[in-house]
Protein backbone atom coordinates (compact mmCIF):
# COMPACT_ATOMS: atom_id res chain seq x y z
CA UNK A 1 -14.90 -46.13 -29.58
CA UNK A 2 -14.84 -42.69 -29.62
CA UNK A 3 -11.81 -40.35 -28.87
CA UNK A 4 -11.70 -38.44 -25.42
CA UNK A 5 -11.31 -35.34 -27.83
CA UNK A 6 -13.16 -36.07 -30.93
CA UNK A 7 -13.79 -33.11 -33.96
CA UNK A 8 -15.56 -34.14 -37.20
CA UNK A 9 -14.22 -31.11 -38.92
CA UNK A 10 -11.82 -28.22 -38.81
CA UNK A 11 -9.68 -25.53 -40.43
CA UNK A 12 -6.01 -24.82 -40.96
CA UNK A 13 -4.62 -21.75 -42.08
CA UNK A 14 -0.56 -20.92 -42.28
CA UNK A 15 1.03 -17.32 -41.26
CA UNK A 16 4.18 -16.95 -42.94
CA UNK A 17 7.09 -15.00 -41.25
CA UNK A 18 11.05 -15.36 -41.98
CA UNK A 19 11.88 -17.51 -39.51
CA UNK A 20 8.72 -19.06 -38.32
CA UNK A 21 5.40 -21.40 -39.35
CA UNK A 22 2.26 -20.46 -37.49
CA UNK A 23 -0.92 -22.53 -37.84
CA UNK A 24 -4.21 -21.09 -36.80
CA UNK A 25 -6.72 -24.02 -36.09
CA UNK A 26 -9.75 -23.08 -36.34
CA UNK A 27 -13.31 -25.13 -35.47
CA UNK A 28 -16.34 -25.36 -37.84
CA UNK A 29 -19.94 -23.93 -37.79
CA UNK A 30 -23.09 -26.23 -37.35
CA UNK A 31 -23.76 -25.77 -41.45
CA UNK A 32 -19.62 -26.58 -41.97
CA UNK A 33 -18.33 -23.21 -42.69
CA UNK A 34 -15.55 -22.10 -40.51
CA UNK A 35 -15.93 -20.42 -37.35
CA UNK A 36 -13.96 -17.66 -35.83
CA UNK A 37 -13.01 -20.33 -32.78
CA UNK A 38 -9.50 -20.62 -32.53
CA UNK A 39 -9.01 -24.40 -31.31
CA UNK A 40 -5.07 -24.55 -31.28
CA UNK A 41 -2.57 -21.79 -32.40
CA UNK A 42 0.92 -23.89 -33.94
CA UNK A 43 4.44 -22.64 -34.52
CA UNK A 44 7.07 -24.53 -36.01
CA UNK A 45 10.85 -23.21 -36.06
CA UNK A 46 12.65 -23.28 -39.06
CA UNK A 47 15.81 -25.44 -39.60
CA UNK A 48 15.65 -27.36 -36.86
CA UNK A 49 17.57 -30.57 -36.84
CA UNK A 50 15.00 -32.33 -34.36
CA UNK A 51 11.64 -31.34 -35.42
CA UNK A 52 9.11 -30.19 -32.65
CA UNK A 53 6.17 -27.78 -32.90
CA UNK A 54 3.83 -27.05 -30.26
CA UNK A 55 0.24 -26.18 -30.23
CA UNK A 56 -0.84 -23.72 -27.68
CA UNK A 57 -4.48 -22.71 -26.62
CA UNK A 58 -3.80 -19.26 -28.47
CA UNK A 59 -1.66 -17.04 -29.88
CA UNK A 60 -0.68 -15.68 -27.00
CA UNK A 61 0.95 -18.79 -26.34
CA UNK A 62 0.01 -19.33 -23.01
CA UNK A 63 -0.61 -22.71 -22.60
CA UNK A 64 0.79 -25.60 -24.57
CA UNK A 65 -1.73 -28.42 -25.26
CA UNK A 66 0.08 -30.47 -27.39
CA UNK A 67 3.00 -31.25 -29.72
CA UNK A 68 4.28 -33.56 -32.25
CA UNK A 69 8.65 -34.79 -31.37
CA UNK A 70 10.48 -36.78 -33.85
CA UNK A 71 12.10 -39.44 -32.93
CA UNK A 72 15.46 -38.75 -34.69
CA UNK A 73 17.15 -36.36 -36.15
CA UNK A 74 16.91 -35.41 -39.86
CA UNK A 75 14.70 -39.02 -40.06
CA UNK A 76 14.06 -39.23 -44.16
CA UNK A 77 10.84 -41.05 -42.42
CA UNK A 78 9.65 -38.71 -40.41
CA UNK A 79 8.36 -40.20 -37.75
CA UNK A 80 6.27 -38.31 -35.07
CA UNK A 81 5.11 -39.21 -31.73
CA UNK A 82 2.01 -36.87 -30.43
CA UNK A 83 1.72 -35.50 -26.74
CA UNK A 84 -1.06 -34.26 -24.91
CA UNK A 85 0.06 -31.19 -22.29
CA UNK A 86 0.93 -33.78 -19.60
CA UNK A 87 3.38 -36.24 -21.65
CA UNK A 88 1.04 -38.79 -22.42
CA UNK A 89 1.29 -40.32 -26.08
CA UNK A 90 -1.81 -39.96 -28.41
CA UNK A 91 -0.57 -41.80 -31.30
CA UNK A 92 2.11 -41.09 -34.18
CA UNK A 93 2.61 -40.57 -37.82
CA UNK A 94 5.40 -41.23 -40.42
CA UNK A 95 6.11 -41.14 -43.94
CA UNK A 96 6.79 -43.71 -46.35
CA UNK A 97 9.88 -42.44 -48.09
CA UNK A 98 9.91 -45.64 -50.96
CA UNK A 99 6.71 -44.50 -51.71
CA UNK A 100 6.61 -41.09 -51.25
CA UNK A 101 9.63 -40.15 -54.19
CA UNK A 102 6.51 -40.18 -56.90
CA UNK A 103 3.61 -39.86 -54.36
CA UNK A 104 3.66 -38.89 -50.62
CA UNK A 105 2.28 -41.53 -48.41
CA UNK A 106 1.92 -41.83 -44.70
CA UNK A 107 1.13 -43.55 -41.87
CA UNK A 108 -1.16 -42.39 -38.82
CA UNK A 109 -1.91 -44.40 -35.82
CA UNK A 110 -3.37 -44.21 -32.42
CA UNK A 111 -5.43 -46.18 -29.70
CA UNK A 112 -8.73 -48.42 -30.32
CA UNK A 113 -6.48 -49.61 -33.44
CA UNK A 114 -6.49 -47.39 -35.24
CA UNK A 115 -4.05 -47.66 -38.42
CA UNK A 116 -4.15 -45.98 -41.22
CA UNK A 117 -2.09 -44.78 -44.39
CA UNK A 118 -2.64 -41.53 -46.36
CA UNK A 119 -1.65 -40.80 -50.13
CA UNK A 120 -2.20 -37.84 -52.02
CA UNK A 121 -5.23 -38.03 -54.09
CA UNK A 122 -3.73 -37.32 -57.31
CA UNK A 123 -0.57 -38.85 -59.06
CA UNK A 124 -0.34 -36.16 -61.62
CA UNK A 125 -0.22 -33.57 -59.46
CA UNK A 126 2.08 -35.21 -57.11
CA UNK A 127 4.53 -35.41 -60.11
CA UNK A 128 3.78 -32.10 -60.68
CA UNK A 129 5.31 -30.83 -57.79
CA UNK A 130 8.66 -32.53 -58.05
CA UNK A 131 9.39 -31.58 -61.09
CA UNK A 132 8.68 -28.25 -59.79
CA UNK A 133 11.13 -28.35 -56.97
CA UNK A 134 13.95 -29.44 -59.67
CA UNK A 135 13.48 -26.59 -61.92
CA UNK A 136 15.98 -23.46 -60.65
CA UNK A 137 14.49 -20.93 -58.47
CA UNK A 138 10.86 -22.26 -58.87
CA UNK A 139 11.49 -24.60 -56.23
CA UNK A 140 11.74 -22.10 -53.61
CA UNK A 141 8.43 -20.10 -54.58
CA UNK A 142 5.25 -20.82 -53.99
CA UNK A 143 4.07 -23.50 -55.15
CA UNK A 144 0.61 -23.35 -57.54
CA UNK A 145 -0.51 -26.78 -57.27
CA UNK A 146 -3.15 -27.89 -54.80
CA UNK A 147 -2.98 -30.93 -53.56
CA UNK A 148 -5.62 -33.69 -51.10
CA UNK A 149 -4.65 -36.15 -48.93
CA UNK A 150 -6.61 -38.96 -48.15
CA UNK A 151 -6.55 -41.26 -44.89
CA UNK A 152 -7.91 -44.80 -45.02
CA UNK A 153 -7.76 -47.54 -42.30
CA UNK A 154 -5.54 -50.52 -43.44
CA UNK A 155 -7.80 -52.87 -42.95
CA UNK A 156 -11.58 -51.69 -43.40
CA UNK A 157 -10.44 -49.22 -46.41
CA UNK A 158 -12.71 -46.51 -44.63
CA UNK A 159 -11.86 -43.24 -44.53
CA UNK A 160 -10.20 -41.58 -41.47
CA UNK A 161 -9.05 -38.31 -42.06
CA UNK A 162 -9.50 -36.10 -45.13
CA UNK A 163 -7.08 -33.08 -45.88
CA UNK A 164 -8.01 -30.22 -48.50
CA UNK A 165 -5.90 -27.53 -49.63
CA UNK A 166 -7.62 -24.61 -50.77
CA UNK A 167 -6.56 -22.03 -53.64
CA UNK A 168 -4.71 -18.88 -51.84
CA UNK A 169 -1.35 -17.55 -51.54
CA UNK A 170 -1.43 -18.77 -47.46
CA UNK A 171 -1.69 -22.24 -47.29
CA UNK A 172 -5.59 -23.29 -45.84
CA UNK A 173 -6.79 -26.79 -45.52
CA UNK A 174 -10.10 -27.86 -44.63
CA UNK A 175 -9.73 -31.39 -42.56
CA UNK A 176 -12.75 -33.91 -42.04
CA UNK A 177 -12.63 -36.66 -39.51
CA UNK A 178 -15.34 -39.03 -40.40
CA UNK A 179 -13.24 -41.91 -38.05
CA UNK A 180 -14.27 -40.96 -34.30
CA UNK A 181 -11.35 -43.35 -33.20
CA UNK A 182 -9.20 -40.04 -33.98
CA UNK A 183 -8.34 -37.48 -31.18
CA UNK A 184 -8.57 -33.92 -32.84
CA UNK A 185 -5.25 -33.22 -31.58
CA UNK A 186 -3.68 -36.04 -33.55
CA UNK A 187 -5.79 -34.97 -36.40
CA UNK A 188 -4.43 -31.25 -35.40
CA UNK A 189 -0.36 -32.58 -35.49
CA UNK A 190 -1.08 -35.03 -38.89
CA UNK A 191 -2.90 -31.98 -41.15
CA UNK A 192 0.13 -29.80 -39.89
CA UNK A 193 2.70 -31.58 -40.52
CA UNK A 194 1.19 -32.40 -43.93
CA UNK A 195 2.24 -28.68 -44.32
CA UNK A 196 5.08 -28.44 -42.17
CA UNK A 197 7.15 -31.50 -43.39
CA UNK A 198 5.73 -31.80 -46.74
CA UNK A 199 8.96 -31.04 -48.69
CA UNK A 200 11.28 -33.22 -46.33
């Protein structure tokens, strides 16, 4: 089945600020180059013990349309639920934290079963990064690695969701959905938080 809110392919971008993430979200042309459409405008606080962000229709902010909650507070899991506006759940994500010390891993699930784990695509540059966020000061720079994720369902092996990270100084991503079982606004909250939570 297909989702009520179903987009094959979209774009993230990240605006830095001191205290704040914002995500742009923006929608694809017919050839697959991105649009100027802003679908969903994101902002994340920093250091927040109970992680919430909340996507709005734009950057105005004046309507939310959804957010991702966690469950608990500083969860080394991170699990998610996903909301639409009215408070109903779309599905959830987590992390595996066994697996995620040499390579992150996580889960994403929603309705018409769909279950599914993404890892990033490549080991060495997943051990890369750590030892990059050991080494004194260079952990809290940017960091010059860029690095996939790839969603497959847990029982087919297909792919679900598809997260690249382009080379620039702002974070970008280019997400494909080729599962229509996935609401765009879970895809929306997953390729966030990809960015959001990464390091935690």
């Amino acid at each position: 089945m297909t989702a009520p809110m179903y987009v094959p392919r979209f774009f993230v971008r990240q605006k830095i600020t001191l205290m704040v993430n914002r995500y742009q979200i923006f929608a694809a042309n017919p050839d697959g180059s991105e649009s100027n459409q802003l679908l969903a405008f994101a902002q994340q606080k920093r250091m927040k013990l109970k992680e919430e962000v909340i996507f709005y229709a734009d950057e105005a902010k004046t309507r939310p349309v959804f957010t991702f909650k966690a469950r608990q507070r500083l969860d080394v899991h991170a699990e998610h639920d996903v909301y639409d506006e009215f408070g109903t759940p779309l599905g959830y994500f987590s992390k595996q934290f066994g697996a995620s010390l040499l390579r992150s891993t996580w889960n994403l699930a929603g309705p018409n079963g769909l279950d599914a784990v993404g890892t990033e695509r490549r080991m060495s540059i997943a051990i890369l990064r750590r030892i990059w966020d050991f080494i004194p000061y260079l952990g809290d720079l940017w960091v010059p690695f860029v690095f996939h994720f790839d969603f497959t369902d847990k029982a087919t092996g297909q792919p679900v969701l598809v997260s690249e990270r382009k080379k620039a100084i702002r974070d970008r991503y280019i997400i494909d959905v080729p599962d229509p079982r996935v609401d765009f606004r879970l895809a929306a909250a997953m390729a966030v938080a990809l960015d959001a939570l990464q390091s935690r």
